[in-house]
Protein backbone atom coordinates (compact mmCIF):
# COMPACT_ATOMS: atom_id res chain seq x y z
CA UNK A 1 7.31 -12.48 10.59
CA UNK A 2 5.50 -10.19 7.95
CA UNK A 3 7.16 -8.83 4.96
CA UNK A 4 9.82 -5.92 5.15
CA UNK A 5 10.00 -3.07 2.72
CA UNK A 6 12.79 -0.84 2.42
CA UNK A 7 12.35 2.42 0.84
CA UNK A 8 16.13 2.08 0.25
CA UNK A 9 15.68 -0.27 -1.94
CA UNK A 10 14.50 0.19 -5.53
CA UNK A 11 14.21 -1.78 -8.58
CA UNK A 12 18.13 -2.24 -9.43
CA UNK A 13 18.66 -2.95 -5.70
CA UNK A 14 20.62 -1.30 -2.58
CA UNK A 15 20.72 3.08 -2.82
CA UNK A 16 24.11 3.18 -1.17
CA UNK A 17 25.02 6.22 0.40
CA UNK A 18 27.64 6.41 -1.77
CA UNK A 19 25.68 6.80 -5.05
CA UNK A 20 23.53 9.72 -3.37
CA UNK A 21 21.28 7.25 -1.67
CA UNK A 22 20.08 9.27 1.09
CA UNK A 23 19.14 11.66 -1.53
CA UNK A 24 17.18 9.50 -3.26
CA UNK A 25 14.97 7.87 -0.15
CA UNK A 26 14.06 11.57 1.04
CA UNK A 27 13.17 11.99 -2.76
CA UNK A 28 11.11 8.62 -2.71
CA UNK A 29 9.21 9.44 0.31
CA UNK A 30 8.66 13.08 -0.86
CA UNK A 31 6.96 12.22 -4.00
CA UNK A 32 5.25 9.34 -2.69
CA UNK A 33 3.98 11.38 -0.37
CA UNK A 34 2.60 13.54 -2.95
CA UNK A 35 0.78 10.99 -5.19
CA UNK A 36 -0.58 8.77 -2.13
CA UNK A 37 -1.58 11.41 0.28
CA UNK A 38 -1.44 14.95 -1.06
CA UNK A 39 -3.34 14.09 -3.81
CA UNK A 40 -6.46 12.91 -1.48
CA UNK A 41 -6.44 15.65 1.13
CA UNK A 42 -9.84 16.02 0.47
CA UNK A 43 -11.01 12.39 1.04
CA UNK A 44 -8.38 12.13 4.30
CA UNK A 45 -9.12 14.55 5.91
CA UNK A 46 -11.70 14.19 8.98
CA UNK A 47 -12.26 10.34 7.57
CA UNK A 48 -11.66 7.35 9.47
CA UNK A 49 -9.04 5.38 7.66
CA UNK A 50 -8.02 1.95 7.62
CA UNK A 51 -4.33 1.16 6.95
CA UNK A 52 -3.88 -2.62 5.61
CA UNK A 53 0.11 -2.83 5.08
CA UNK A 54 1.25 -0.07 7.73
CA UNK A 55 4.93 -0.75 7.54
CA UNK A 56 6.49 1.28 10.49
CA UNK A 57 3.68 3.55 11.39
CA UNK A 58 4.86 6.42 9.24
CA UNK A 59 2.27 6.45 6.95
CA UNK A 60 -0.48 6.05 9.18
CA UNK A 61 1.79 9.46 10.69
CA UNK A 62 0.82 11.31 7.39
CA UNK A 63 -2.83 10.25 7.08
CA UNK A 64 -3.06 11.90 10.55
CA UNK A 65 -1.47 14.63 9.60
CA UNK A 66 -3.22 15.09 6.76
CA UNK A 67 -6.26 15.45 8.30
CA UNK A 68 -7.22 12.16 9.46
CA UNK A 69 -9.30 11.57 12.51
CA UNK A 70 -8.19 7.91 13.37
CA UNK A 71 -6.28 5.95 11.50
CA UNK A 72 -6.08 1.78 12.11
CA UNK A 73 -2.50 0.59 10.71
CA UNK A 74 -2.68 -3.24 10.47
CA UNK A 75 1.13 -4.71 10.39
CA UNK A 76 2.56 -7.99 10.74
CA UNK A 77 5.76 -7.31 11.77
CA UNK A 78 5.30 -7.09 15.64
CA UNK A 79 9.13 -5.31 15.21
CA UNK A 80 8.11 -2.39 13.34
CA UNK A 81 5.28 -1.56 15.23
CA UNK A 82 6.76 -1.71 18.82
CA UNK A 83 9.36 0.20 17.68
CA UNK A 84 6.30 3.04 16.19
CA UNK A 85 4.69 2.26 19.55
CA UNK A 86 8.28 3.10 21.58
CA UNK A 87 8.20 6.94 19.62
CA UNK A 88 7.44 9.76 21.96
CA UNK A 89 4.22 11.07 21.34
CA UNK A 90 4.43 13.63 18.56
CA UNK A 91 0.84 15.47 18.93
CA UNK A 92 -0.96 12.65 16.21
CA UNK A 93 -0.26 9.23 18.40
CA UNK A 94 -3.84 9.48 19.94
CA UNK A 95 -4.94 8.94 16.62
CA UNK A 96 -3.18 6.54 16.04
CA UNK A 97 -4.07 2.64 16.55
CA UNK A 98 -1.04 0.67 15.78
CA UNK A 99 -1.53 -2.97 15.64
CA UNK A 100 0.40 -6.52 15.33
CA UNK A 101 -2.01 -8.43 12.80
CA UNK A 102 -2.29 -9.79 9.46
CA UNK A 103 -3.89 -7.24 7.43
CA UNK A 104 -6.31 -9.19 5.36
CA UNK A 105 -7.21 -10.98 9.06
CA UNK A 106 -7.91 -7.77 10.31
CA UNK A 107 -9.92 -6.74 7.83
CA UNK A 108 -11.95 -10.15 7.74
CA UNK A 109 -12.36 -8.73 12.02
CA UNK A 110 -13.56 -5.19 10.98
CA UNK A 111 -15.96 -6.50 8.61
CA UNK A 112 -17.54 -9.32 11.03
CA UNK A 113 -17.72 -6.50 13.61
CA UNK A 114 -19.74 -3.98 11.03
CA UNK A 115 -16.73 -1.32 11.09
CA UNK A 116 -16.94 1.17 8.31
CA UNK A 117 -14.29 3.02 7.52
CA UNK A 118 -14.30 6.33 5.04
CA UNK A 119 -10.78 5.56 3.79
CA UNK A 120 -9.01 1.93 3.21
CA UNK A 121 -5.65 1.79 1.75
CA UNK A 122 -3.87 -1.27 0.95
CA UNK A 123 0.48 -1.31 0.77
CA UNK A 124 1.94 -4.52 -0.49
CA UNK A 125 -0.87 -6.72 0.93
CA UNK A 126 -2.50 -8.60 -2.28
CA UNK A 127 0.66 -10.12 -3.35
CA UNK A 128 -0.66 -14.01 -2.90
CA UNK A 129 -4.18 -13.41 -3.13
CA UNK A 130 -5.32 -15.93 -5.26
CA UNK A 131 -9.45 -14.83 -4.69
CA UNK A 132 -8.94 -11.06 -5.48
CA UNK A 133 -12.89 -10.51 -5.49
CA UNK A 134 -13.36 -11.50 -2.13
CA UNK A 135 -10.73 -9.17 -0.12
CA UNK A 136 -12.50 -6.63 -2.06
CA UNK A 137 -16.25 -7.50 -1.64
CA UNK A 138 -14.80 -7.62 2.08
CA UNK A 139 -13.10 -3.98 2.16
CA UNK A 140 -16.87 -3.37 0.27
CA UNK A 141 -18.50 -4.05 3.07
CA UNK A 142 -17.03 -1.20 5.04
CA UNK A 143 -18.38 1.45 2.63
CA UNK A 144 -14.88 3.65 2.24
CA UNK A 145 -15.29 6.64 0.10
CA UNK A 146 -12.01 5.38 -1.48
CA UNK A 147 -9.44 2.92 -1.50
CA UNK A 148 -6.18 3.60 -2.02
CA UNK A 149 -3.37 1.18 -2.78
CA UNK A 150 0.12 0.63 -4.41
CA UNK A 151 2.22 -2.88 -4.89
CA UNK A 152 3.51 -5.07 -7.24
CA UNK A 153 1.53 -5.85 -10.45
CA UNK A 154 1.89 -7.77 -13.52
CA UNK A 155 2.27 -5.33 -16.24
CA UNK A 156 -0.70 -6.79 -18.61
CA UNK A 157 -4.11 -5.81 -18.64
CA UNK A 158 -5.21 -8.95 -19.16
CA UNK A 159 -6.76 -10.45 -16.18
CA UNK A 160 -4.12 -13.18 -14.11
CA UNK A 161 -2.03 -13.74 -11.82
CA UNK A 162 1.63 -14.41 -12.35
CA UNK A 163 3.69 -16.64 -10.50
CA UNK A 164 6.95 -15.19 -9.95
CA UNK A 165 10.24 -16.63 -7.78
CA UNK A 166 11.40 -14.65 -5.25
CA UNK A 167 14.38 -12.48 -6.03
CA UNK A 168 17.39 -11.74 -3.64
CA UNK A 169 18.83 -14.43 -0.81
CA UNK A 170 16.26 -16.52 0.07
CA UNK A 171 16.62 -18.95 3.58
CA UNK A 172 15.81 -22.47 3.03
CA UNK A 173 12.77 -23.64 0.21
CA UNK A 174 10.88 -20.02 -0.48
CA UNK A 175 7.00 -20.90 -2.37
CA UNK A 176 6.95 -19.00 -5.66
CA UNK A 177 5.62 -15.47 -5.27
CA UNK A 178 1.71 -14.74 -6.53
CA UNK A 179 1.78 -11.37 -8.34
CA UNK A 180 -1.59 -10.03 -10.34
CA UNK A 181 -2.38 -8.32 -13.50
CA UNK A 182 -3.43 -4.83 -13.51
CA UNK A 183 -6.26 -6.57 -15.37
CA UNK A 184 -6.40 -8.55 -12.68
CA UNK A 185 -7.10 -5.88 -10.06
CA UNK A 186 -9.36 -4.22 -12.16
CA UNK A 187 -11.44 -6.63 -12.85
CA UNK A 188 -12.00 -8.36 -9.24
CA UNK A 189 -12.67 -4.32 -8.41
CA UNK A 190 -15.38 -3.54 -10.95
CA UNK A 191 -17.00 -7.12 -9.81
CA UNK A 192 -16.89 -5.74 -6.34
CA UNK A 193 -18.33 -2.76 -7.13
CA UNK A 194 -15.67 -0.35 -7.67
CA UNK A 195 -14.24 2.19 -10.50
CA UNK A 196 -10.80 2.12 -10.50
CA UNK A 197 -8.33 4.64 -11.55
CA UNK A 198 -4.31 3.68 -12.05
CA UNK A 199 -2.46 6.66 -10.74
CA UNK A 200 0.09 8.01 -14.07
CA UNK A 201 3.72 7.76 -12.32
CA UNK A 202 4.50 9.14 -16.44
CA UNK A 203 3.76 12.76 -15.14
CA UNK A 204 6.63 13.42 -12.62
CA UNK A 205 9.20 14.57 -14.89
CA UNK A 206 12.49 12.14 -15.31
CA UNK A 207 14.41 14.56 -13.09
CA UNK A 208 12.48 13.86 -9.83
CA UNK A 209 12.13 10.03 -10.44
CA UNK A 210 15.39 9.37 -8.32
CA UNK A 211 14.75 6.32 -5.79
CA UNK A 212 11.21 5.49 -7.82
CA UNK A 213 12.89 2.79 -10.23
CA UNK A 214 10.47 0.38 -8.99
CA UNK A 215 7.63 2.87 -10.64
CA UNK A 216 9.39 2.83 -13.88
CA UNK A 217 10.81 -0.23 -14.47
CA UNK A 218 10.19 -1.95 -17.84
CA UNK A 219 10.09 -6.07 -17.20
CA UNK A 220 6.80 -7.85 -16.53
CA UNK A 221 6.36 -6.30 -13.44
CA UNK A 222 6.12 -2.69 -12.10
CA UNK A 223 4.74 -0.77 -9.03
CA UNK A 224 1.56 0.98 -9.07
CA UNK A 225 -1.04 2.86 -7.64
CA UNK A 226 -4.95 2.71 -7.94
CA UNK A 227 -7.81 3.89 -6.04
CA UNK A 228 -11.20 2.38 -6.19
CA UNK A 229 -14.38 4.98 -5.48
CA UNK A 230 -17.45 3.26 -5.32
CA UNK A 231 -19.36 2.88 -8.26
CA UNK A 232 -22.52 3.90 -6.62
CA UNK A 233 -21.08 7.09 -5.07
């Protein structure tokens, strides 16, 4: 069973109805939305993309309908995407290609099959990569005109990866999370080849941060955004 993530949930846990959390996820999509897809219109549109991390399918819904020719989504929850797969067609499904995989396997596939994709974006999959450099000399190897991505990260810039226990109701023995550095990231990038750029969160102004704790939050770790353009471009 792949990992589940809730858009209800943000930093300081559960957004309960009750405290306007309905509110806040239509707020959370809305400008995540605008930083992850808006923002690269340009680059999505009529681009093949590959979608490592696909959740439920409704990102891979916006890449289409931002422009996107085809879009891959790579999940391994075989729930969520049977029930994306169970949705009546909506006008984008047919380009659409929903599968049950592990992302990083599937990517290992599309480069052993010489796939190249224009866009690759990358939700919540690096968490436990211990060799950072070699998922992205892989996703290299498919010459995108971008990479997009947004997880977990250490705050530091210096270059490791944190080892973090799992927080929340765990069932049985759970292995200590992996979690790396922005310097981390960065540097396995511009050793693959890449430039990257950390999207600035700091620019939406405090009153439209509701349901983006996770964004803002000020312990070791913090969600973020990159994208890596080729250094060569």
């Amino acid at each position: 069973m792949g990992k589940q993530y809730d858009v209800r949930f943000g930093a300081e846990g559960p957004l309960s109805l009750a405290d306007g959390g309905c509110d806040m996820i239509a707020n959370r999509h809305q400008a995540r939305h605008a930083m992850l897809v808006d923002s690269f219109r340009h680059v999505i549109a009529d681009s093949t993309v590959l979608f490592l991390g696909a959740e439920d399918g409704r990102w891979c819904c916006d890449m289409a309908a931002a422009g996107a020719l085809r879009v891959i989504g790579a999940e391994e929850n075989a729930d969520l995407v049977n029930a994306f797969l169970r949705l009546p067609g909506v006008g984008m499904r047919e380009r659409i290609d929903m599968r049950v995989a592990d992302p990083l396997m599937l990517l290992v596939d599309e480069v052993r099959a010489k796939a190249q994709h224009d866009v690759v974006v990358l939700f919540d999959v690096l968490e436990d990569e211990a060799d950072l450099h070699a998922v992205l000399a892989q996703i290299a190897a498919l010459s995108p005109l971008m990479v997009l991505g947004d997880g977990l990260f250490a705050r530091t810039d210096v270059p490791l990866l944190r080892i973090e226990k799992h927080r929340g109701p765990v069932s049985g023995r759970e292995r200590p999370r992996l979690i790396p550095s922005r310097g981390a990231l960065s540097m396995a990038a511009e050793a693959a080849g890449f430039e990257v750029d950390w999207a600035d969160w700091d620019m939406l102004p405090e009153h439209v941060r509701g349901g983006l704790s996770d964004y803002y939050q000020s312990g070791p770790m913090v969600r973020a955004s990159f994208t890596l353009l080729p250094q060569d471009r």
